[in-house]
Structure formats: structure tokens, C-alpha cells
C-alpha atoms as a PDB file:
ATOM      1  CA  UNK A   1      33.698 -41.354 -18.935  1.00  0.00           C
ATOM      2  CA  UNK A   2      30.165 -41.172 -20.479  1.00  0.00           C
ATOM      3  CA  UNK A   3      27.054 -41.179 -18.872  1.00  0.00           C
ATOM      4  CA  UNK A   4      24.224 -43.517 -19.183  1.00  0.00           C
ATOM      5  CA  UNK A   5      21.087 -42.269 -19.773  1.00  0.00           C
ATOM      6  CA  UNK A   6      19.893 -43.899 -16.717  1.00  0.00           C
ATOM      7  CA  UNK A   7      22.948 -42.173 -14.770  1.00  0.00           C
ATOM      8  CA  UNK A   8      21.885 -38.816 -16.771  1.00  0.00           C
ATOM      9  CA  UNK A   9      18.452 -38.521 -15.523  1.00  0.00           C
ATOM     10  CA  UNK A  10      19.054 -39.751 -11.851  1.00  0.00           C
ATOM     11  CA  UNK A  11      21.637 -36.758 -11.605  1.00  0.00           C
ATOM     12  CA  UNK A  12      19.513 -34.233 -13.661  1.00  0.00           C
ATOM     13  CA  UNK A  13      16.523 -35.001 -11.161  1.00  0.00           C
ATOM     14  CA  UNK A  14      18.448 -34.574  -7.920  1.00  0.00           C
ATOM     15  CA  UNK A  15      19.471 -31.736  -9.673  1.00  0.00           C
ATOM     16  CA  UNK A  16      16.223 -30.256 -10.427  1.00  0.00           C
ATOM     17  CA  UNK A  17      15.301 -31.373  -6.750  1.00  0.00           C
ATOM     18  CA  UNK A  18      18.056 -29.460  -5.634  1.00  0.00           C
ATOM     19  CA  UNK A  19      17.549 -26.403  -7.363  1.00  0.00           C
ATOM     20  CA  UNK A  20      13.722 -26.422  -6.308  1.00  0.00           C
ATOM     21  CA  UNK A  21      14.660 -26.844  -2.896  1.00  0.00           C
ATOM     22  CA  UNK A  22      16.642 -24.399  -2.622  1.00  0.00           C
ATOM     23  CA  UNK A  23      14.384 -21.846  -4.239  1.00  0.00           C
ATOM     24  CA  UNK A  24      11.949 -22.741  -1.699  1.00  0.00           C
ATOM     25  CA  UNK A  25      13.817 -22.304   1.275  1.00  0.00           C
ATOM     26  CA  UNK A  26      15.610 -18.708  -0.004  1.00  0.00           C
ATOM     27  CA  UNK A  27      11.991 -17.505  -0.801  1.00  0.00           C
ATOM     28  CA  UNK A  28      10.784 -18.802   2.790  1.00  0.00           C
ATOM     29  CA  UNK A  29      14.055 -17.413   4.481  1.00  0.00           C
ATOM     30  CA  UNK A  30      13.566 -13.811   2.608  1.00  0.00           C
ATOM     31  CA  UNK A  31      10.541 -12.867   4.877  1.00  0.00           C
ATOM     32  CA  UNK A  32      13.047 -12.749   7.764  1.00  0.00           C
ATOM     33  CA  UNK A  33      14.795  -9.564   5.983  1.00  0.00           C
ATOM     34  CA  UNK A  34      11.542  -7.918   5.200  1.00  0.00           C
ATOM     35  CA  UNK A  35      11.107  -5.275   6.795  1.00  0.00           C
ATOM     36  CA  UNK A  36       7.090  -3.385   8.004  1.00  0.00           C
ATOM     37  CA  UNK A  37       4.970  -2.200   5.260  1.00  0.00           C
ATOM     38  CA  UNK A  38       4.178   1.236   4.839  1.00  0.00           C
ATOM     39  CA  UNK A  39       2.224   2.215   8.061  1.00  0.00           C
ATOM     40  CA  UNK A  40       2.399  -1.015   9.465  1.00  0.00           C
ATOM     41  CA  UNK A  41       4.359  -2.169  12.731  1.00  0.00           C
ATOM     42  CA  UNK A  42       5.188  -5.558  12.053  1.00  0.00           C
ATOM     43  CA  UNK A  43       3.666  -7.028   8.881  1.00  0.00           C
ATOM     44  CA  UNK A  44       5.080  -6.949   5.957  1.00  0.00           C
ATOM     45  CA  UNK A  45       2.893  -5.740   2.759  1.00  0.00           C
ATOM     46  CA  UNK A  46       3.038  -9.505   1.420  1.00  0.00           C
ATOM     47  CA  UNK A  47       1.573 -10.930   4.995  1.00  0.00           C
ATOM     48  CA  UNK A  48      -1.022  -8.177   4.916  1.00  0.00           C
ATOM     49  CA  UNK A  49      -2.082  -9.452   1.630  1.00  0.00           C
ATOM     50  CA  UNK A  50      -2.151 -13.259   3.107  1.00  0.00           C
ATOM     51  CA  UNK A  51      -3.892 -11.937   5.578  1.00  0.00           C
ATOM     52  CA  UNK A  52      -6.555  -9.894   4.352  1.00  0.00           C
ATOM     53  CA  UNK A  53      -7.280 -13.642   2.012  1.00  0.00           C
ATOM     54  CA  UNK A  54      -7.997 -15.130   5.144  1.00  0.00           C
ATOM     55  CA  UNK A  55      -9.851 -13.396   7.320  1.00  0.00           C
ATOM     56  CA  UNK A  56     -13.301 -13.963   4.369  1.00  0.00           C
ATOM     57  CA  UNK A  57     -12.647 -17.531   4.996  1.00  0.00           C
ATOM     58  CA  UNK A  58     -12.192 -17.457   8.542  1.00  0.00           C
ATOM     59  CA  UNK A  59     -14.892 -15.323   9.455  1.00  0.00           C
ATOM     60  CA  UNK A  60     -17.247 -15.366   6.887  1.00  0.00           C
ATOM     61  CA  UNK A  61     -20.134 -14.349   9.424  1.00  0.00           C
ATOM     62  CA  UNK A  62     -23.636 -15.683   9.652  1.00  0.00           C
ATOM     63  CA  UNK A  63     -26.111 -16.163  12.303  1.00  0.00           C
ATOM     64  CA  UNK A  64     -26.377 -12.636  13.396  1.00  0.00           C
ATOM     65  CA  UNK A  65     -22.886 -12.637  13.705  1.00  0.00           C
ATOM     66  CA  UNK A  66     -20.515  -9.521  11.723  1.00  0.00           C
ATOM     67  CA  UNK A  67     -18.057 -10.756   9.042  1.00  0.00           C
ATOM     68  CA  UNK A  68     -14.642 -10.157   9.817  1.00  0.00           C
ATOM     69  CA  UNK A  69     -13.571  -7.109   9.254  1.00  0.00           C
ATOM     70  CA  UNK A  70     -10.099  -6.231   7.169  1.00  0.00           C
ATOM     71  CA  UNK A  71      -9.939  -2.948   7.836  1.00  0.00           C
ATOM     72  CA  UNK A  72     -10.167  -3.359  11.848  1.00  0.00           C
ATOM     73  CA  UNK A  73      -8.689  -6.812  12.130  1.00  0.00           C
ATOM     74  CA  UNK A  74      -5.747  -6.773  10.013  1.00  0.00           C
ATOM     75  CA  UNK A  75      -4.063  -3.288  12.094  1.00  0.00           C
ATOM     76  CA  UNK A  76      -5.213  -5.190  15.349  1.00  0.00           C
ATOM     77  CA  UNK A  77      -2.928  -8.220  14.355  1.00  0.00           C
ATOM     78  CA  UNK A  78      -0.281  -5.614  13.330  1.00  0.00           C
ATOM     79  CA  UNK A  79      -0.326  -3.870  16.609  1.00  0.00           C
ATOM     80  CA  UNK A  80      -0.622  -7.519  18.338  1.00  0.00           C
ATOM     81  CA  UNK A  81       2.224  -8.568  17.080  1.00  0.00           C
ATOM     82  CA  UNK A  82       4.262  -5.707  17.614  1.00  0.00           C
ATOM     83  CA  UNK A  83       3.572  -6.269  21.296  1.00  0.00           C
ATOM     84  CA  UNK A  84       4.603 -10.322  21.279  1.00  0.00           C
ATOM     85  CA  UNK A  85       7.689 -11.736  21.571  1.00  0.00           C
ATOM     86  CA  UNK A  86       9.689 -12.101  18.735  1.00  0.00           C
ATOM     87  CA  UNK A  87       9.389 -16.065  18.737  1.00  0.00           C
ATOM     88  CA  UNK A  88       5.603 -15.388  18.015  1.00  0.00           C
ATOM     89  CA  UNK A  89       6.031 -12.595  15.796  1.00  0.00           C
ATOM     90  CA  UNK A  90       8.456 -15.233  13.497  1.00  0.00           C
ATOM     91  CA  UNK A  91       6.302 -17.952  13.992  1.00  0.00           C
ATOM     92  CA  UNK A  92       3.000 -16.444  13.276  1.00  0.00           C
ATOM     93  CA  UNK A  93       4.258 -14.613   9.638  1.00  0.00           C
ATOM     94  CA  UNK A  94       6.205 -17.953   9.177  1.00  0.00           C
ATOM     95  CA  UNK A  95       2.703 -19.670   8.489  1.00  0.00           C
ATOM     96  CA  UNK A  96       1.568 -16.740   6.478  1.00  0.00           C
ATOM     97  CA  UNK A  97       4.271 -17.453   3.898  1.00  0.00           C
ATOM     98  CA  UNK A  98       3.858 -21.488   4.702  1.00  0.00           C
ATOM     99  CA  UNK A  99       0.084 -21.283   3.704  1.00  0.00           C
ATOM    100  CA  UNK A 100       1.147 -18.576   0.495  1.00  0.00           C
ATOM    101  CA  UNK A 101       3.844 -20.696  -0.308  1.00  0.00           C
ATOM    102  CA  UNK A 102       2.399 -24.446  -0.224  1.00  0.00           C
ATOM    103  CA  UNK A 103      -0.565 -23.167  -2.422  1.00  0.00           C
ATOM    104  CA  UNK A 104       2.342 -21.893  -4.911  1.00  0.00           C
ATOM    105  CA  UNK A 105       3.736 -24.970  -4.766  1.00  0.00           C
ATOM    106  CA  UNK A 106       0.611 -27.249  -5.234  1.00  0.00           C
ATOM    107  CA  UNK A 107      -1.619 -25.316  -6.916  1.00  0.00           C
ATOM    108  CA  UNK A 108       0.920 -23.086  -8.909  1.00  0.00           C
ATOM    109  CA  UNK A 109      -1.132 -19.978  -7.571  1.00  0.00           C
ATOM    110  CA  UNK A 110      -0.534 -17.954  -4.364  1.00  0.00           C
ATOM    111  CA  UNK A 111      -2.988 -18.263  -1.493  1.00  0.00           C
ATOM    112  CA  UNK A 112      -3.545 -14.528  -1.959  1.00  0.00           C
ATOM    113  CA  UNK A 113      -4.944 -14.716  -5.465  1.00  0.00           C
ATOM    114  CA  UNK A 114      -7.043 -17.847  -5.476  1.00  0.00           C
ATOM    115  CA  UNK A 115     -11.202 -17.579  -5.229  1.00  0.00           C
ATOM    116  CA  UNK A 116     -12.848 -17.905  -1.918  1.00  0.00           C
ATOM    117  CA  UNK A 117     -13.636 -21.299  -2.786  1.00  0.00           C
ATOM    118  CA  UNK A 118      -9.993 -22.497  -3.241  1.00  0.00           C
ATOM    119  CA  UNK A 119      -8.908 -20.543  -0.520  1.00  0.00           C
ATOM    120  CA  UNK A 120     -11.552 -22.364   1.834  1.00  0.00           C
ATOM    121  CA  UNK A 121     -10.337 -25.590   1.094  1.00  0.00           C
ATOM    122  CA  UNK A 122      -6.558 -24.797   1.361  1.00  0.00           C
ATOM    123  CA  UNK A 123      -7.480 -23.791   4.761  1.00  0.00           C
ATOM    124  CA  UNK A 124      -9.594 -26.546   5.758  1.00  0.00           C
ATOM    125  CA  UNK A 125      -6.779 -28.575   4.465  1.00  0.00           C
ATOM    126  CA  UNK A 126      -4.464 -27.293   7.401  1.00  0.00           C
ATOM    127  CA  UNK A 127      -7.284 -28.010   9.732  1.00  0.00           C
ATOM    128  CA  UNK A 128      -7.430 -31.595   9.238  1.00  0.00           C
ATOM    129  CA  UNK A 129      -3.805 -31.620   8.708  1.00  0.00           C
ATOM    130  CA  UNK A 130      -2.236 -35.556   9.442  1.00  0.00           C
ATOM    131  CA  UNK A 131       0.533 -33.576  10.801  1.00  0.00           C
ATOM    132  CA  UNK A 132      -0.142 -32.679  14.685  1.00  0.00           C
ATOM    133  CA  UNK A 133       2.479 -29.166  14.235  1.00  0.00           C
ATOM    134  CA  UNK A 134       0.705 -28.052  11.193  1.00  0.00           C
ATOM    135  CA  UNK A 135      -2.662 -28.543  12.561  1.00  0.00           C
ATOM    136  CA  UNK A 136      -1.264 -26.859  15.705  1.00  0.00           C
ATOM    137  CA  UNK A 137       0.497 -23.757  13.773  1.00  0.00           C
ATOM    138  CA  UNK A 138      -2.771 -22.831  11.563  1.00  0.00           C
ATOM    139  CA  UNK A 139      -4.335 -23.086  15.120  1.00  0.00           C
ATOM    140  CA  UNK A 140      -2.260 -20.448  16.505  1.00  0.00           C
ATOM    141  CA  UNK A 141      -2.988 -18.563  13.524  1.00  0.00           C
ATOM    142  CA  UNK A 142      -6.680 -19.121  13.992  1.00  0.00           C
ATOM    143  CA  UNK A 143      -6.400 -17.608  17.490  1.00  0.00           C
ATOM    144  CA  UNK A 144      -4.687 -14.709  16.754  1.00  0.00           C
ATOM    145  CA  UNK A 145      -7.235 -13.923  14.218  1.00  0.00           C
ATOM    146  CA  UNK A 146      -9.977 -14.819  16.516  1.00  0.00           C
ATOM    147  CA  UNK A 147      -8.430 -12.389  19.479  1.00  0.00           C
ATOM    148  CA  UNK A 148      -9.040  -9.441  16.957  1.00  0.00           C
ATOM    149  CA  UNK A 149     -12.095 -10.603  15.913  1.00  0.00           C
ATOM    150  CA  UNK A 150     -13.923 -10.601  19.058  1.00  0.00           C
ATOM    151  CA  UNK A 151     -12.111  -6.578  19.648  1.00  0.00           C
ATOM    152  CA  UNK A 152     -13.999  -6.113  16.440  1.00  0.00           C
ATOM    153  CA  UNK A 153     -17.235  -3.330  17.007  1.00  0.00           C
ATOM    154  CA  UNK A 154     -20.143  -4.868  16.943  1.00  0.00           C
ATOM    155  CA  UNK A 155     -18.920  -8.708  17.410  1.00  0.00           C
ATOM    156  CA  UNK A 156     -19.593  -8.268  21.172  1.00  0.00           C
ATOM    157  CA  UNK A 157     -22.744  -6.980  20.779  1.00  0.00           C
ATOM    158  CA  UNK A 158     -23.678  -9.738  18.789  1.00  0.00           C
ATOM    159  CA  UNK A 159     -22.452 -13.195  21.061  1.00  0.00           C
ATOM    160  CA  UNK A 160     -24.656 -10.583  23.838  1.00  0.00           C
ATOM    161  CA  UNK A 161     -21.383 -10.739  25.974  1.00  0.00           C
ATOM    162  CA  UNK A 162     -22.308  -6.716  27.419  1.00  0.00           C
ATOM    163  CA  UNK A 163     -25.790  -7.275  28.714  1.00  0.00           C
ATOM    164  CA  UNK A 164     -26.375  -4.422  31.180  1.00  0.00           C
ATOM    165  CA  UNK A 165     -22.949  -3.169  32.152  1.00  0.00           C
ATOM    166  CA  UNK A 166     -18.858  -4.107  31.242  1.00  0.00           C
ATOM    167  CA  UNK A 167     -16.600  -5.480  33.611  1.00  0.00           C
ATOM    168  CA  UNK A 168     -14.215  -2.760  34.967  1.00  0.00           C
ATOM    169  CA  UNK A 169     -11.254  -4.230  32.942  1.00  0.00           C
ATOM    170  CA  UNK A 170     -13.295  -3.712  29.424  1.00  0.00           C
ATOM    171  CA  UNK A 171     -14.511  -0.610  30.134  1.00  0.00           C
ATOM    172  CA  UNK A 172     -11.835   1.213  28.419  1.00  0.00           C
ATOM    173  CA  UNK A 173     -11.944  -1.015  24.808  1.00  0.00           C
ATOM    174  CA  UNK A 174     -15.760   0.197  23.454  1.00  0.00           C
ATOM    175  CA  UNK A 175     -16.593   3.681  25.140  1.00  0.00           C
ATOM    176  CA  UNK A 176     -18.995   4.395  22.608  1.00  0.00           C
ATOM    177  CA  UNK A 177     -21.034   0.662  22.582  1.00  0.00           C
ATOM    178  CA  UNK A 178     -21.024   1.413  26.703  1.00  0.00           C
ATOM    179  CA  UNK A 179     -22.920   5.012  26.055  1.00  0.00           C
ATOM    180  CA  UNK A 180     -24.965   3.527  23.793  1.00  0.00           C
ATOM    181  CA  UNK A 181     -26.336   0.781  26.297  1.00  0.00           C
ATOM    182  CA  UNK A 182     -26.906   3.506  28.782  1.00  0.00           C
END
């Protein structure tokens, strides 16, 4: 039996669909089998790179405030999620590869390699998301980020949170920024 050509592009598309698909969901699924970067507890040297894109767009600084720092941030998320439960560990490097991979998809680039610009509005693009568990993942994200942040030296300092002395429980985190407000 011969196919039409009508019958010959409806299969060829659901094929193509298929094939797609499932090249999507084995490159999403393969983060589960990577293991830590070199030096790294948790993050893989793929998520460090989606990362470190990021945190320039996240905390860009301004207004007295520090710039968000790779270097300290980035090992403070590491060690973070190290710590968490495995759910969050999963979830939170799930929407690492979900923002990496969606800018693949729609923009034929990774999220990694685009210019601050781009990357700005891929990310402002979660934020105003339609979709109430995307909005709600990139906010858990945000958080996250925002938790090391604020453990960043010098971001303290800056929103004035030590003004004469630290509470007892801080005490330990920023020796040094205590000594120097003695």
C-alpha cells in the first residue's frame, strides 16, 4: 500500500516530534547521572556554568549595594545544597537545565552563552511566567541565590543590618566585619 503525500508528512512530523521529544527528555534526564564537578559537592560543572550566567542578572548591584559575587556565591549554593534534601537538591539543578535547556530550544543558544541582555530577558520571562509552577520554581531558584547573597561580605554591611553589635546566632558567620566595627 502506498502512501499519500498527505499520509507521508502527517507520519514524518509525528516522527520528527517524536524524535525531538525524546532528545529532550534523555538530555533533561542525563543530569540525574551526573555526577559533582571537580571540587564541587553537589553541582555539576554544567550547573556551575548556568549558574555563574545568572547570578550578573540576578544581582547586578546598584544603590550602594555589592554585585553578586561568583566566586563566593556559587560554592555557597554548592555547600547549600549538599546540606538539603535530595528533593531540593533535584529540583533546584532541575531548573538549571530547564532554564539552559528552554533557551536551547527557543533561541537555539544555551542560557550559558547568551549576552547579559538575552539572558535578562529569558529570566524575566520565568518571572512573569502564565504558568503558576514555573513562576514558583525560578522563585525557589531566586531564593536560594538570594540566601547566599546576603552571606556574601560586604552585602550586610551595605542593607546596614550590623549597626553596633551581631546577634549571638551571627556572630560566628563574619568574625572579621565584627572586629572591624569594634
Amino acid at each position: 500500500m502506498a502512501l499519500s503525500r498527505r499520509q507521508f508528512l502527517f507520519r514524518g512530523a509525528l516522527a520528527t516530534g517524536g524524535l525531538v521529544f525524546s532528545g529532550i527528555v534523555l538530555r533533561a534526564a542525563s543530569f540525574l547521572f551526573e555526577g559533582p564537578g571537580r571540587g564541587r559537592k553537589s553541582l555539576s560543572d554544567r550547573e556551575v556554568a548556568i549558574l555563574e550566567a545568572m547570578i550578573p542578572v540576578l544581582l547586578p548591584g546598584g544603590d550602594g549595594m555589592p554585585a553578586g559575587d561568583t566566586a563566593f556565591i556559587v560554592p555557597w549554593v554548592d555547600g547549600f545544597l549538599k546540606h538539603s534534601a535530595s528533593d531540593v537538591r533535584i529540583l533546584f539543578r532541575s531548573m538549571l537545565h530547564v532554564v539552559e535547556n528552554q533557551s536551547l530550544l527557543l533561541h537555539l543558544g544555551r542560557f550559558s552563552k547568551r549576552t547579559l541582555e538575552e539572558r535578562t530577558r529569558d529570566l524575566r520571562a520565568y518571572e512573569l511566567a502564565p504558568q503558576y509552577l514555573e513562576r514558583k520554581a525560578f522563585q525557589s531558584v531566586k531564593l536560594v541565590v538570594g540566601l547566599a547573597y546576603f552571606e556574601q561580605p560586604g552585602t550586610l554591611d551595605a542593607v546596614g543590618f550590623f549597626v553596633g553589635c551581631a546577634p549571638d546566632h551571627l556572630r560566628h558567620l563574619s568574625k572579621e566585619r565584627l572586629s572591624a566595627h569594634s
